[in-house]
PDB file of N, CA and C in Angstrom:
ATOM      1  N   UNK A   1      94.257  77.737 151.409  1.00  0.00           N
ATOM      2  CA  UNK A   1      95.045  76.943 152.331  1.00  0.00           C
ATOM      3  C   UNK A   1      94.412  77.034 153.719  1.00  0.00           C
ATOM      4  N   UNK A   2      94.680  76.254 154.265  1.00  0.00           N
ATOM      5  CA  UNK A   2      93.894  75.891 155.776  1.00  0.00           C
ATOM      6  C   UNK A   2      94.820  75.117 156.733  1.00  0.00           C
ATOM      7  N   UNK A   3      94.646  75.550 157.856  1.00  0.00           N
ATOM      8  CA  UNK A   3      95.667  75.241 159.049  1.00  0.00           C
ATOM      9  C   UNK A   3      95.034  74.743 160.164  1.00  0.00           C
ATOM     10  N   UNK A   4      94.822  74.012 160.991  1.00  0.00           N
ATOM     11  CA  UNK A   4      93.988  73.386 162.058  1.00  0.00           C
ATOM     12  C   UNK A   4      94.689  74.211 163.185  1.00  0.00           C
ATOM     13  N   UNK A   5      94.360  74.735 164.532  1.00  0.00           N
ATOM     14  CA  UNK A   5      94.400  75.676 165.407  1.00  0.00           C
ATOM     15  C   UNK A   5      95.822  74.877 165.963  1.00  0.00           C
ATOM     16  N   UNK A   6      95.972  74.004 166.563  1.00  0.00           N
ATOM     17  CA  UNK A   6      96.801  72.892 167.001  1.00  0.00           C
ATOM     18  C   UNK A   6      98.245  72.958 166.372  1.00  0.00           C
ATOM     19  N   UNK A   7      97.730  73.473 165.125  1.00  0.00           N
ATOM     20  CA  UNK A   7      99.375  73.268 164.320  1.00  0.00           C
ATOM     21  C   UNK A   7      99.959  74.707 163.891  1.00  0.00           C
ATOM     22  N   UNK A   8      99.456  75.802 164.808  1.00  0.00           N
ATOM     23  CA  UNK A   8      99.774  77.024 164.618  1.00  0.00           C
ATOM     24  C   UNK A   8     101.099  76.837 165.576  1.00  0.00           C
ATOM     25  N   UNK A   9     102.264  78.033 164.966  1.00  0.00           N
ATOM     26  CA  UNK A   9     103.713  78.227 165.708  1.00  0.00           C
ATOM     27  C   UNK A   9     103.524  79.236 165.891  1.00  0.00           C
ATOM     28  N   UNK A  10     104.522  79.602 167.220  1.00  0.00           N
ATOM     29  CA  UNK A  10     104.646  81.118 167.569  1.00  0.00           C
ATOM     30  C   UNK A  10     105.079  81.834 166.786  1.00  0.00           C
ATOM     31  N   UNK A  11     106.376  81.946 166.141  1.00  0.00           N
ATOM     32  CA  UNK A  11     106.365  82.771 165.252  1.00  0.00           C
ATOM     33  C   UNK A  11     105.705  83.004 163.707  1.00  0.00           C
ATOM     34  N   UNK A  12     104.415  82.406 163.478  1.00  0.00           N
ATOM     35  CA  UNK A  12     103.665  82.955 162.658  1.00  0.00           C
ATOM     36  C   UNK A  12     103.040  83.973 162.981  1.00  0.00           C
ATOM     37  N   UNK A  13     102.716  84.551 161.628  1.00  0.00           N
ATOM     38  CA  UNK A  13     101.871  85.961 161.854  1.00  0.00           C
ATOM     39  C   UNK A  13     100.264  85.766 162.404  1.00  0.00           C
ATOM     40  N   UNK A  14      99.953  85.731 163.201  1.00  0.00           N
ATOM     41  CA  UNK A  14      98.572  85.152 163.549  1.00  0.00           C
ATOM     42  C   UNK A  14      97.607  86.561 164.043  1.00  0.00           C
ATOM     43  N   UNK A  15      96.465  86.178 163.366  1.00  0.00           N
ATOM     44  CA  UNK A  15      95.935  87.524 163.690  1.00  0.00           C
ATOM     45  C   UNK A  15      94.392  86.900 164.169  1.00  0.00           C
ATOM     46  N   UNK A  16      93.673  87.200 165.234  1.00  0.00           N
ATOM     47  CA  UNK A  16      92.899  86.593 166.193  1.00  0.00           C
ATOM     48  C   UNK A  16      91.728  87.990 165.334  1.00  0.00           C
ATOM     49  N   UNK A  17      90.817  87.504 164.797  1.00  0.00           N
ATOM     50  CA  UNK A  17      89.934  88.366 164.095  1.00  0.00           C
ATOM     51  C   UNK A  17      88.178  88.513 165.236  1.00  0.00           C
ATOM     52  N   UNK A  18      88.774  88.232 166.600  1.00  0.00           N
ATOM     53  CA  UNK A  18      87.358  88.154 167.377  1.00  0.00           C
ATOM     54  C   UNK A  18      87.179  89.435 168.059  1.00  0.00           C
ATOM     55  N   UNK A  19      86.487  89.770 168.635  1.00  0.00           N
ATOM     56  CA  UNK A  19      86.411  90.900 169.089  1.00  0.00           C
ATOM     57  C   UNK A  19      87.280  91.226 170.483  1.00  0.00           C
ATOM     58  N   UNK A  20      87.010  92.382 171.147  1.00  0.00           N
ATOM     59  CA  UNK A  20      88.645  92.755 171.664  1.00  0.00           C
ATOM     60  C   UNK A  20      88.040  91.618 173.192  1.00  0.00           C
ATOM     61  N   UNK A  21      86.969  92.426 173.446  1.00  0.00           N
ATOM     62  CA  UNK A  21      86.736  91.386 174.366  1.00  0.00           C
ATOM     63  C   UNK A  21      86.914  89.488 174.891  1.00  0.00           C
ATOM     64  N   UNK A  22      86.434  89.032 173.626  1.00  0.00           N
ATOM     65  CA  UNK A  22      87.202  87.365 173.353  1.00  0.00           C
ATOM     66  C   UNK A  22      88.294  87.477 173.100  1.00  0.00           C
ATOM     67  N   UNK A  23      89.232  88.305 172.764  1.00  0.00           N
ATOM     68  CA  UNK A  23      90.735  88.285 172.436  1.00  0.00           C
ATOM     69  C   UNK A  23      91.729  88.683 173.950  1.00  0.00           C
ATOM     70  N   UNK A  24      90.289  89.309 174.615  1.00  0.00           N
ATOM     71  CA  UNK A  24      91.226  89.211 176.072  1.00  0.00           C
ATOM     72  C   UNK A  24      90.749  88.313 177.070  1.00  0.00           C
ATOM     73  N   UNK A  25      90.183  87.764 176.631  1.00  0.00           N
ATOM     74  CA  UNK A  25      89.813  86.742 177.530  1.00  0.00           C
ATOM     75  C   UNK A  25      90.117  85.242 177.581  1.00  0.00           C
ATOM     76  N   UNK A  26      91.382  85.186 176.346  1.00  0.00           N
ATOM     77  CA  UNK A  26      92.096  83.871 176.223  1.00  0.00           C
ATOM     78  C   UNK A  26      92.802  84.004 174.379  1.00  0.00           C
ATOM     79  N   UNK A  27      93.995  84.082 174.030  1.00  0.00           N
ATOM     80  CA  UNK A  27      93.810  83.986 172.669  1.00  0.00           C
ATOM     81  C   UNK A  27      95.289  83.253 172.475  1.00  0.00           C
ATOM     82  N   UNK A  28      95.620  82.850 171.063  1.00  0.00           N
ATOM     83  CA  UNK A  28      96.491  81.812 170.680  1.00  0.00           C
ATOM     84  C   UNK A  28      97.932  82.798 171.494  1.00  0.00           C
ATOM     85  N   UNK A  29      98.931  82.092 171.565  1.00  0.00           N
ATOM     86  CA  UNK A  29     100.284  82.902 171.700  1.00  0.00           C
ATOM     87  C   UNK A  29     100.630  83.717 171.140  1.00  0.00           C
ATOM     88  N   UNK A  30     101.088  84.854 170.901  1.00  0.00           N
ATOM     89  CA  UNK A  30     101.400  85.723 169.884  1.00  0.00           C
ATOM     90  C   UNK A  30     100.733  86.091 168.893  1.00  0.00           C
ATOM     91  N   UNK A  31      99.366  85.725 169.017  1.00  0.00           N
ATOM     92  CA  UNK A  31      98.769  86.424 167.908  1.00  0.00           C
ATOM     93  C   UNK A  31      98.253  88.411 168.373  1.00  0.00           C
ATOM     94  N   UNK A  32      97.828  88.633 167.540  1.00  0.00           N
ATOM     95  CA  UNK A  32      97.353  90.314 167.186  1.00  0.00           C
ATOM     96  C   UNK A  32      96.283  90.090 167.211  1.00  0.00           C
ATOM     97  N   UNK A  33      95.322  91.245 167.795  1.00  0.00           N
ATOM     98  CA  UNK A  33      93.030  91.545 167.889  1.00  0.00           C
ATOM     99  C   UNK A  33      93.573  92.574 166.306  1.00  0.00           C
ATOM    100  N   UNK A  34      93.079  92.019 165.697  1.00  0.00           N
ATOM    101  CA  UNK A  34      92.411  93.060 165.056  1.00  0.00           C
ATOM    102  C   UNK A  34      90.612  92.363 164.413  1.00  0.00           C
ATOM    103  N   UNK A  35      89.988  92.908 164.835  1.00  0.00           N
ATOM    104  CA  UNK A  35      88.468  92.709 164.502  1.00  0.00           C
ATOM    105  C   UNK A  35      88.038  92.602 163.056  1.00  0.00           C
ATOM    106  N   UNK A  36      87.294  91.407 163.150  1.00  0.00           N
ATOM    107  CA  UNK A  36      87.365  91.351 161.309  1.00  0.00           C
ATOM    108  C   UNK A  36      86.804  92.388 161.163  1.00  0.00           C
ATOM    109  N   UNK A  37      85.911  93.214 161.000  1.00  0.00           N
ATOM    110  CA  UNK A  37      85.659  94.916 160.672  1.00  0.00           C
ATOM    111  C   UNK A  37      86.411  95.144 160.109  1.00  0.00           C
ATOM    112  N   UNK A  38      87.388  95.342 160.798  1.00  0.00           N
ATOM    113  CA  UNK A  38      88.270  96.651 160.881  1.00  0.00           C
ATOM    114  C   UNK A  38      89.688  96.468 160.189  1.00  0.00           C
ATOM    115  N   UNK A  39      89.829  95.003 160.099  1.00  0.00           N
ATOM    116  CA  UNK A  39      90.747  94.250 159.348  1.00  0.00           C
ATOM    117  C   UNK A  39      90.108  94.392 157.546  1.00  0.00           C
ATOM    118  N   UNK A  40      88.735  93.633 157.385  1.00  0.00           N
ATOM    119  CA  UNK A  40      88.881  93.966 156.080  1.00  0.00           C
ATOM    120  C   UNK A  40      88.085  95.727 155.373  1.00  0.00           C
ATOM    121  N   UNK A  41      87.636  96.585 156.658  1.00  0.00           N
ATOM    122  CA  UNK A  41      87.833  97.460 155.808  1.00  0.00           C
ATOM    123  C   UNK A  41      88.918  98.560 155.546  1.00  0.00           C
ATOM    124  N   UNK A  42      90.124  97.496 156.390  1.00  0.00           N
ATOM    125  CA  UNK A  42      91.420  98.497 155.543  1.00  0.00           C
ATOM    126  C   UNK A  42      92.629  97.467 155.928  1.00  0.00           C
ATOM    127  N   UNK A  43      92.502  96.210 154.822  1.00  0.00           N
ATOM    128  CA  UNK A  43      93.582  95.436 155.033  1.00  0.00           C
ATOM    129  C   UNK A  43      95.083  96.119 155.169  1.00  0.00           C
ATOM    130  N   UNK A  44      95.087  97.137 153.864  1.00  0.00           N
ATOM    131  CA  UNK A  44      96.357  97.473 153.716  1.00  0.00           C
ATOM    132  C   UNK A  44      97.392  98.088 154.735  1.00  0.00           C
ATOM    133  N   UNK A  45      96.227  98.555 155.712  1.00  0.00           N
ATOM    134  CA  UNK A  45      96.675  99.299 156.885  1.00  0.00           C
ATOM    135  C   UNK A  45      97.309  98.016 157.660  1.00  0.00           C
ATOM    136  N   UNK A  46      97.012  96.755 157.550  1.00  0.00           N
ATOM    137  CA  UNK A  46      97.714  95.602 159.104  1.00  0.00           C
ATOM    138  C   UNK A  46      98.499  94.970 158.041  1.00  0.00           C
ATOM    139  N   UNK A  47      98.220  94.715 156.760  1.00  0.00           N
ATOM    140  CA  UNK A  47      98.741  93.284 156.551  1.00  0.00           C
ATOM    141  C   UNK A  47      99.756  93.740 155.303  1.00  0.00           C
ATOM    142  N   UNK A  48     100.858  93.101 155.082  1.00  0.00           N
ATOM    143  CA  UNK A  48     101.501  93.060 153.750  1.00  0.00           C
ATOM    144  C   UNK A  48     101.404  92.400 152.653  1.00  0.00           C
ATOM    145  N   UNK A  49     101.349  92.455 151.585  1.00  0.00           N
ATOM    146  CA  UNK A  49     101.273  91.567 150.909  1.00  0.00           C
ATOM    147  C   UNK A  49     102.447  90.365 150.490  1.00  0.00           C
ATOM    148  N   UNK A  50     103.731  90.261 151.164  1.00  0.00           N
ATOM    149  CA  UNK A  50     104.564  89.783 151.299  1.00  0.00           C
ATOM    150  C   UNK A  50     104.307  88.466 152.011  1.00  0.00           C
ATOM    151  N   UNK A  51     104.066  89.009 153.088  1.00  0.00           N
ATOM    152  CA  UNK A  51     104.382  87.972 154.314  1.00  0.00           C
ATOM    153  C   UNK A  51     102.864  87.413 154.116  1.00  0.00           C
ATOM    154  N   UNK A  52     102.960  86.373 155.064  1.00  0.00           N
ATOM    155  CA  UNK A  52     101.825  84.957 155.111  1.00  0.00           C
ATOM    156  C   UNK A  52     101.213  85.571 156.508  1.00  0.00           C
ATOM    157  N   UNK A  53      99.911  85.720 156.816  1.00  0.00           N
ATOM    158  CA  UNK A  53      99.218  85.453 158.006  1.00  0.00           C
ATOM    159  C   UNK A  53      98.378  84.377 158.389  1.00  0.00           C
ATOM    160  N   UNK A  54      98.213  83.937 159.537  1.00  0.00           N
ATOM    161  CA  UNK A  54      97.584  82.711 159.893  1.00  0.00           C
ATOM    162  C   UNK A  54      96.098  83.336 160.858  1.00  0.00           C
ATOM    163  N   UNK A  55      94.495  83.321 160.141  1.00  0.00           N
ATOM    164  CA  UNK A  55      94.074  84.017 160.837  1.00  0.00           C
ATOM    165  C   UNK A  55      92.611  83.216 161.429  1.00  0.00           C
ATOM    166  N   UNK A  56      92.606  83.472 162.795  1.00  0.00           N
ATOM    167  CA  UNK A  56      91.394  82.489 163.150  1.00  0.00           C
ATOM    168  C   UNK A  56      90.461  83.891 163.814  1.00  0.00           C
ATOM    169  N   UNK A  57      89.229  82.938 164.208  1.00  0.00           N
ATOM    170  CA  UNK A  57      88.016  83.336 165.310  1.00  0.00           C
ATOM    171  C   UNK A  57      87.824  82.578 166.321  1.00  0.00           C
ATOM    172  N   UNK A  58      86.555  82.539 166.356  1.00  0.00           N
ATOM    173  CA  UNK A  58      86.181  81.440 167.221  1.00  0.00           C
ATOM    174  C   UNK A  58      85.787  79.665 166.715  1.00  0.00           C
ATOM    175  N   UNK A  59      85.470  79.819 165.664  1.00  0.00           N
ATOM    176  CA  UNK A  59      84.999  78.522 164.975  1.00  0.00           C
ATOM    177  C   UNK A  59      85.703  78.253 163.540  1.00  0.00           C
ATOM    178  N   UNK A  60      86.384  79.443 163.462  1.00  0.00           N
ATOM    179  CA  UNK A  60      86.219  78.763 162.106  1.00  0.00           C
ATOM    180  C   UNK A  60      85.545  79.589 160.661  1.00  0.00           C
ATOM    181  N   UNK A  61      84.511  80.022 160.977  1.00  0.00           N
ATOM    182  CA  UNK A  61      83.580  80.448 159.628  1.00  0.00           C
ATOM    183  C   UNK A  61      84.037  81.819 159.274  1.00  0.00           C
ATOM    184  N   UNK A  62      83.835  82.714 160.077  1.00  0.00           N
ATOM    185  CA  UNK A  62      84.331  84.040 160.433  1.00  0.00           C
ATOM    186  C   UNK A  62      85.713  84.100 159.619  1.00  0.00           C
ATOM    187  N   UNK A  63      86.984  83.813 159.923  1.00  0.00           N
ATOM    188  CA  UNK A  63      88.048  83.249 159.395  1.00  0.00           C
ATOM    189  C   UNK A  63      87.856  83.097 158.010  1.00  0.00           C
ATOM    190  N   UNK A  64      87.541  82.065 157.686  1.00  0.00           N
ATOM    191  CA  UNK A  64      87.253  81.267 156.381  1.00  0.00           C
ATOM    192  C   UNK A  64      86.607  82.158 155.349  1.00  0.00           C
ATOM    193  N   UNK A  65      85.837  83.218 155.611  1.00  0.00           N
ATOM    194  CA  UNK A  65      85.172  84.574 155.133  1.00  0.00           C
ATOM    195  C   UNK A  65      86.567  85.430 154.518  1.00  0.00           C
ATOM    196  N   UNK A  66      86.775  85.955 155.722  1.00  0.00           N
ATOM    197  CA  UNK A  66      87.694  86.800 155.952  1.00  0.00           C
ATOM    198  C   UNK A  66      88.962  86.792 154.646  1.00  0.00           C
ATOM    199  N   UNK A  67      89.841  85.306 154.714  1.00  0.00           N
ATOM    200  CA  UNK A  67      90.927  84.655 154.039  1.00  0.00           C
ATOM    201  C   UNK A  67      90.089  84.644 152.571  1.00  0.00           C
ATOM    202  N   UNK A  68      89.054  84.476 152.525  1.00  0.00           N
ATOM    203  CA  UNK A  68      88.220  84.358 151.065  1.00  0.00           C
ATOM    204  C   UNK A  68      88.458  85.853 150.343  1.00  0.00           C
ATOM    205  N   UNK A  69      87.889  86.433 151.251  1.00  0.00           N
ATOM    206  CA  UNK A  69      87.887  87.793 151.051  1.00  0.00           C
ATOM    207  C   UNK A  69      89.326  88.811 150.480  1.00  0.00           C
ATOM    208  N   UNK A  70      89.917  88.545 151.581  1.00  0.00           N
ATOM    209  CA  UNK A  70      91.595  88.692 151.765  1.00  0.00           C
ATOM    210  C   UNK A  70      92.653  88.126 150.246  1.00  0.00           C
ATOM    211  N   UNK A  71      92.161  87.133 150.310  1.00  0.00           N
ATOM    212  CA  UNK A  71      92.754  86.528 149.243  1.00  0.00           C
ATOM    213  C   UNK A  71      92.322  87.058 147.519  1.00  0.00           C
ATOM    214  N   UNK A  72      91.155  87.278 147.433  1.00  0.00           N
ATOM    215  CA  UNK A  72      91.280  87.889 146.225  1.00  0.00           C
ATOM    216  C   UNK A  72      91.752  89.389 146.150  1.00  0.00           C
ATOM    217  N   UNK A  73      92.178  90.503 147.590  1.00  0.00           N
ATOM    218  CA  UNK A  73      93.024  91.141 147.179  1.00  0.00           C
ATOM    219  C   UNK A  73      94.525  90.806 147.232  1.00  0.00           C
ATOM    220  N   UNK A  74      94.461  89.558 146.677  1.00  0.00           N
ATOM    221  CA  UNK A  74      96.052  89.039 146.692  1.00  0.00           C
ATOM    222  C   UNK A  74      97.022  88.878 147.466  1.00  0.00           C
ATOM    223  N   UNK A  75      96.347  89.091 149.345  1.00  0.00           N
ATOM    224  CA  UNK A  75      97.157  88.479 150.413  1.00  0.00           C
ATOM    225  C   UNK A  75      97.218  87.287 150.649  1.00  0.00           C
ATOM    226  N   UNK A  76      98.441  87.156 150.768  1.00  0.00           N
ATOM    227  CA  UNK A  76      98.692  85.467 151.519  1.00  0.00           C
ATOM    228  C   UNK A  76      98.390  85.439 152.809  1.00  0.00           C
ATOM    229  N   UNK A  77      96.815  84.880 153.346  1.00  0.00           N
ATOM    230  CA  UNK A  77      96.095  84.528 154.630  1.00  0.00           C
ATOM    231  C   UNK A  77      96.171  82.992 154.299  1.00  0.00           C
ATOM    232  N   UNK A  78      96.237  82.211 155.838  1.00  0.00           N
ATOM    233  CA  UNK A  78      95.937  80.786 155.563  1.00  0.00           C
ATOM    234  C   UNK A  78      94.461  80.948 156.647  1.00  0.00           C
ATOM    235  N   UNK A  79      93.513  80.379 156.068  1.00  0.00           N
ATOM    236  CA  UNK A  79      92.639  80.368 157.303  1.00  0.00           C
ATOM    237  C   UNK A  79      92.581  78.745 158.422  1.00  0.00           C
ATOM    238  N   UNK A  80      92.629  79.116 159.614  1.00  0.00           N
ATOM    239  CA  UNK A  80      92.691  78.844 160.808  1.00  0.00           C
ATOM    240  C   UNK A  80      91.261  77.693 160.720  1.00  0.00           C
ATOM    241  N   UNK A  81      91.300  76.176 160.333  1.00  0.00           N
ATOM    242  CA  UNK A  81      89.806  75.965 160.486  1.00  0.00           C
ATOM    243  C   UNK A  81      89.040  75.803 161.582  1.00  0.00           C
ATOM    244  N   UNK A  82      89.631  75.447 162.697  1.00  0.00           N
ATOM    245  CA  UNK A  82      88.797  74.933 163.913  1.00  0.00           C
ATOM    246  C   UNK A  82      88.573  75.833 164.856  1.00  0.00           C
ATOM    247  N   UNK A  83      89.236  77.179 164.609  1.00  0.00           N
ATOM    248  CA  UNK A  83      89.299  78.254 165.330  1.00  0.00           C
ATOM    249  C   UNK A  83      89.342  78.374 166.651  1.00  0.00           C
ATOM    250  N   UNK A  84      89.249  79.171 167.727  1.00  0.00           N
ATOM    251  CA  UNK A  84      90.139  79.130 168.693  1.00  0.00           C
ATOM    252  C   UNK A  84      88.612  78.419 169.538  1.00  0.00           C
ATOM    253  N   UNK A  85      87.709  78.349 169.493  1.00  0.00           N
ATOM    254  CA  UNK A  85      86.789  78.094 170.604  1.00  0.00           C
ATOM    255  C   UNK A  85      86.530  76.269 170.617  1.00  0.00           C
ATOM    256  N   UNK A  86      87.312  76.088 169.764  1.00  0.00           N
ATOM    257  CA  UNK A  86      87.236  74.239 169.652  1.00  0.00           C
ATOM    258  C   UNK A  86      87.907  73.698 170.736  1.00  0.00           C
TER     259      UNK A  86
END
């Protein structure tokens, strides 16, 4: 599943996968830094497998990895396509 940056809501779970530096230097409303690193080498530690996250970068690709990844350990990620630098 895929979400265009534009049609993200505040109260989704949004998780900004860029580094801390680009994440402070402008990032969606309410989203969370966690660094793709560090996100997929210990999903279980941020994410539930319950709930839905909505997760971007900067473009797009990064993201789209990530949710690939994510998803075959059976989290519900939507990836973010246009990501935040569009």
């Amino acid at each position: 599943m895929n979400i265009f940056f534009n049609e993200l809501k505040p109260y989704y779970n949004i998780i900004d996968i860029r580094d801390n530096d680009s994440y402070n230097k402008g990032h969606a409303y309410n989203a969370i830094n966690i660094p793709y690193e560090r996100l997929l080498n210990n999903p279980s530690f941020y994410l539930n497998k319950e709930d839905k996250y909505y997760i971007y970068c900067k473009s797009g690709i990064r993201s789209k990895r990530a949710c690939e990844l994510l998803r075959l350990l059976n989290y519900n990620v939507v990836n973010v396509i246009d990501g935040y630098g569009k």
